[in-house]
Protein backbone atom coordinates (compact mmCIF):
# COMPACT_ATOMS: atom_id res chain seq x y z
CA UNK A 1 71.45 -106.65 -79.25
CA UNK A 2 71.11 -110.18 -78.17
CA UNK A 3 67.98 -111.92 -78.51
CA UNK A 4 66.09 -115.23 -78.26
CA UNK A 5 67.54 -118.02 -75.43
CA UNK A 6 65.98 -119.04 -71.99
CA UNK A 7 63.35 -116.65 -71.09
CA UNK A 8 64.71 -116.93 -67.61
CA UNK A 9 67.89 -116.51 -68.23
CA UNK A 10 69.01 -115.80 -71.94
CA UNK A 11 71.21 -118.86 -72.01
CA UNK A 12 71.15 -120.34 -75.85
CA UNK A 13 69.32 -123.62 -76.09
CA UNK A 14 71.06 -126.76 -75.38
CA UNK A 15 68.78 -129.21 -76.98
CA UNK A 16 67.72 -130.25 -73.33
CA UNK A 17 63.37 -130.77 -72.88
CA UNK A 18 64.13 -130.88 -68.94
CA UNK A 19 65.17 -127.03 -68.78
CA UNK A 20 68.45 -124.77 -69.09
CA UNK A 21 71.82 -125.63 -68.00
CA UNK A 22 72.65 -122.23 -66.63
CA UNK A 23 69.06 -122.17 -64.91
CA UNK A 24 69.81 -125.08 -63.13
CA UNK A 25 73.10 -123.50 -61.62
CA UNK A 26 71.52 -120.58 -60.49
CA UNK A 27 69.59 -119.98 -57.15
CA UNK A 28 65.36 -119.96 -57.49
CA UNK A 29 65.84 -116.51 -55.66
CA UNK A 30 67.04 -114.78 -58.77
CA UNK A 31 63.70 -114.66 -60.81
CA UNK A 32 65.22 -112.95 -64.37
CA UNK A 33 69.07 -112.50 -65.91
CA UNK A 34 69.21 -110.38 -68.92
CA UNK A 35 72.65 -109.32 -70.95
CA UNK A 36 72.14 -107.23 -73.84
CA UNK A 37 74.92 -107.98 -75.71
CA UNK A 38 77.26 -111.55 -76.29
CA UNK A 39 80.45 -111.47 -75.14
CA UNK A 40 82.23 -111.56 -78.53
CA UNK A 41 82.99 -109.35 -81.35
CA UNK A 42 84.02 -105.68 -79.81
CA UNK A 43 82.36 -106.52 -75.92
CA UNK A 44 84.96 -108.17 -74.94
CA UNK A 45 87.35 -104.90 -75.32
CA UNK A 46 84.80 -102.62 -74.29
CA UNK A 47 84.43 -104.55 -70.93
CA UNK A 48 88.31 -104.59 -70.51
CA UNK A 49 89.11 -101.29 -71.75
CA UNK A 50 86.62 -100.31 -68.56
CA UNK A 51 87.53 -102.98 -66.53
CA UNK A 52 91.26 -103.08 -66.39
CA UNK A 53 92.57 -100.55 -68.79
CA UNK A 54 91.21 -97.12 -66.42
CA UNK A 55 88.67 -96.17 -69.34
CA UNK A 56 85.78 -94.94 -66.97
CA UNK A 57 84.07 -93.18 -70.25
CA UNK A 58 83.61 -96.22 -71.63
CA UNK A 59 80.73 -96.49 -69.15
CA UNK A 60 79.25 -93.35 -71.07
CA UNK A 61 79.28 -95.16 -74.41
CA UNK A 62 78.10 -98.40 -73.18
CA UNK A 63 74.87 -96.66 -71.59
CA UNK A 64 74.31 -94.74 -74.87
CA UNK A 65 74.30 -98.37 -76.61
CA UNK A 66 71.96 -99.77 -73.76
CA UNK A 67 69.58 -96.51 -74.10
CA UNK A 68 67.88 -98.73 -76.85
CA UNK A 69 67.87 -102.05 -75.22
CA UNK A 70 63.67 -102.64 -74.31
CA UNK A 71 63.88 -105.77 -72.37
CA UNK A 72 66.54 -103.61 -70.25
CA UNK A 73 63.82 -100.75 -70.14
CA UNK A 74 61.21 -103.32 -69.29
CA UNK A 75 63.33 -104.62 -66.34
CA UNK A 76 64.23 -101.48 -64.84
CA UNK A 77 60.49 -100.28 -65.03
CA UNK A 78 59.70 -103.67 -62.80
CA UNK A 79 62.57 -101.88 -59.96
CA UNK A 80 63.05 -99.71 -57.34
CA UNK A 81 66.69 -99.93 -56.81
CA UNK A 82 69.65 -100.65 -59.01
CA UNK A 83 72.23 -102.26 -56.90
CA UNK A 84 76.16 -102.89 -58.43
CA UNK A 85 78.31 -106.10 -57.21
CA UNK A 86 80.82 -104.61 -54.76
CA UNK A 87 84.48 -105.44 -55.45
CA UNK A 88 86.41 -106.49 -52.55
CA UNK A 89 88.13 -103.31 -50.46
CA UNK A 90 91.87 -104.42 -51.87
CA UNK A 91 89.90 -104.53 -55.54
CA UNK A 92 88.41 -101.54 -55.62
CA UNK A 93 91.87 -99.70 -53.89
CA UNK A 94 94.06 -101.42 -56.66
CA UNK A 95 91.38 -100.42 -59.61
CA UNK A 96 90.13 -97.07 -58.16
CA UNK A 97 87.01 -97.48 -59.14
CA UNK A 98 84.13 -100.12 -59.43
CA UNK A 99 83.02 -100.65 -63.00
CA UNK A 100 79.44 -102.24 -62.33
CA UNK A 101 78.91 -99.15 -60.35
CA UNK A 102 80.46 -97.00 -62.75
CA UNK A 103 77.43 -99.12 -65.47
CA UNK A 104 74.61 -99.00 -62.41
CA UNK A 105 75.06 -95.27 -61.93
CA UNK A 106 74.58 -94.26 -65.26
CA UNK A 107 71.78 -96.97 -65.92
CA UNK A 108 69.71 -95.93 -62.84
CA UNK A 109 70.25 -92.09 -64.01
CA UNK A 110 69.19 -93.40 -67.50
CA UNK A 111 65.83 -95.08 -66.22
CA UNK A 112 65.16 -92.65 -63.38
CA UNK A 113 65.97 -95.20 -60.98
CA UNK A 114 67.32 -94.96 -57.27
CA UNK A 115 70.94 -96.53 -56.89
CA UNK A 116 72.37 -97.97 -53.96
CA UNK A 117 76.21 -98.38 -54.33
CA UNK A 118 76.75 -99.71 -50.69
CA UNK A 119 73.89 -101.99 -49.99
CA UNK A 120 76.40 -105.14 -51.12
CA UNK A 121 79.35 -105.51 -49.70
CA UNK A 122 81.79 -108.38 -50.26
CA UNK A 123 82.52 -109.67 -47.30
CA UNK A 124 85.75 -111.55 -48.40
CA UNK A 125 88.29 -111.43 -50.73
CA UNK A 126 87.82 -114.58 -53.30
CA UNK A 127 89.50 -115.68 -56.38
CA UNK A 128 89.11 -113.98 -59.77
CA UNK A 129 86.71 -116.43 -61.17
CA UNK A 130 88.29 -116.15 -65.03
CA UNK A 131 89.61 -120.15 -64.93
CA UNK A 132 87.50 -121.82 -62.64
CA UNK A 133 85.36 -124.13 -63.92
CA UNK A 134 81.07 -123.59 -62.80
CA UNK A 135 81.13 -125.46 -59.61
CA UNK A 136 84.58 -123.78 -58.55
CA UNK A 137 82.73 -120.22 -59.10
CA UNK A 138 80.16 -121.34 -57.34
CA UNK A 139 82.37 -122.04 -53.95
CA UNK A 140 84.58 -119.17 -54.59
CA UNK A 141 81.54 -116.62 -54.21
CA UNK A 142 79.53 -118.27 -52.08
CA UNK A 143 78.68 -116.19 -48.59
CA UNK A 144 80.92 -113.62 -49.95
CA UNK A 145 78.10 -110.97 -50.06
CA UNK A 146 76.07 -109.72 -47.31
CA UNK A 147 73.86 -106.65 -47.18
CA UNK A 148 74.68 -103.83 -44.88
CA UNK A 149 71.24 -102.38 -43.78
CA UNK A 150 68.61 -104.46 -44.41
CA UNK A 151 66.25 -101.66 -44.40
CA UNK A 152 67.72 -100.42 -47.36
CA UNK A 153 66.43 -103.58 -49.48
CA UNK A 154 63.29 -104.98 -47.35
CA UNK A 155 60.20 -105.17 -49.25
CA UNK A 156 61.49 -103.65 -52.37
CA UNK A 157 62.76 -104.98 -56.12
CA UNK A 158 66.36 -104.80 -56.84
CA UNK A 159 68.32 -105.18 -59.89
CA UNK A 160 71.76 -106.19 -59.63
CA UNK A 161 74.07 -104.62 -62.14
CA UNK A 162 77.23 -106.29 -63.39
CA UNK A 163 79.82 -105.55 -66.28
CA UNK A 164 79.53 -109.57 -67.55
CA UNK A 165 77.79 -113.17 -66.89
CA UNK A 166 79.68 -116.11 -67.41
CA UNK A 167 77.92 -118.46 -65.01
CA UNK A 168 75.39 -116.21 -63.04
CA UNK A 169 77.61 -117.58 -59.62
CA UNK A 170 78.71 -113.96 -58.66
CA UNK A 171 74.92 -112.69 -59.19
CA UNK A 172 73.27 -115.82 -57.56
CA UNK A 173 75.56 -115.18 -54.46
CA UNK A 174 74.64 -111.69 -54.33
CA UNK A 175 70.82 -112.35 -54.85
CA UNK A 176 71.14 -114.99 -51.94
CA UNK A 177 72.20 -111.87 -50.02
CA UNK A 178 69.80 -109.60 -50.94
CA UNK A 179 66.51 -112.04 -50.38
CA UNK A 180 68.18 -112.83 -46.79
CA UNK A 181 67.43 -109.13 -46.28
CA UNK A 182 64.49 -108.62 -46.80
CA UNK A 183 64.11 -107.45 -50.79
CA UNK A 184 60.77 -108.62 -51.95
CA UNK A 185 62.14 -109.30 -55.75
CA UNK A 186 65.81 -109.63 -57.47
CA UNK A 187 66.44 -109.63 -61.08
CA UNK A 188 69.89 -109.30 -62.39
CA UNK A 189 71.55 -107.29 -65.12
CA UNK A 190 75.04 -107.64 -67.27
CA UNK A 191 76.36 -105.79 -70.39
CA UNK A 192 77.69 -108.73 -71.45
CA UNK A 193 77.09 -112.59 -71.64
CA UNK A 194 80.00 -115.03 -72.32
């Protein structure tokens, strides 16, 4: 399990008195990031062996290794409604499947949590953000969420679920999103944190 970091966002220190690099990047709507795990030793296969490679069980094992994670058990006690990132339409037809939603449906089962697969939806197809640099990521995902019925989200806390953070773009544009509706709170979640 990952500890220590920003308590905002996780990030490691930088050495900076002024505040967090990441922080600074992501939107003041998005109160608290947490990742359980770094995005090295066997996460990075785990994450692809789900994400790319087909292995939906995966998202069995990776909730078994969350079921002891108590700042995740924390967070989810602080929600109403666990909420994946959508994948574009063309995404999710090419993958079959959405692996946040595959993680969010087993975490909100796990914490006795509602889920909402299709309160995001992502409005436009944008660029797989693997090379571009933080600012790039930032353009690439930005307005590319909106929420389908407000009155899903209005008034209530929301975690966002995701597989990994690299720069907290995807989950600050999808926050954006959510707060334009109407959710009174939104605190975001990833297995992983590169």
């Amino acid at each position: 399990m990952r500890e220590g970091g920003c308590p905002r966002c996780g990030s490691p220190p930088d050495g900076r008195e002024t505040g967090c690099v990441t922080c600074g990047r992501l939107p003041v709507e998005l109160e608290l990031v947490h990742s359980s795990y770094w995005f090295a030793g066997s996460a990075p296969a785990l994450v692809h062996g789900l994400k790319y490679a087909g292995m939906r069980w995966l998202a069995d094992f990776l909730t078994g290794l969350l079921s002891a994670d108590r700042q995740l058990a924390q967070l989810a006690a602080r929600t109403d409604l666990f909420c994946p990132v959508p994948l574009h339409f063309w995404r999710l037809f090419r993958r079959g499947y959405n692996q946040s939603e595959e993680l969010a449906l087993r975490l909100a089962a796990l914490h006795g949590r509602k889920l909402c697969g299709d309160c995001l939806t992502r409005t436009r197809r944008t660029r797989t953000q693997t090379r571009l640099s933080p600012e790039e990521r930032q353009a690439n995902v930005r307005g590319a969420f909106r929420v389908r019925r407000p009155e899903q989200v209005a008034g209530l806390n929301i975690l966002v679920i995701d597989d990994v953070m690299t720069t907290g773009a995807t989950l600050g544009a999808c926050t954006v999103a959510l707060k334009n509706a109407g959710a009174a709170n939104v605190y975001a979640y990833t297995f992983a944190r590169a």
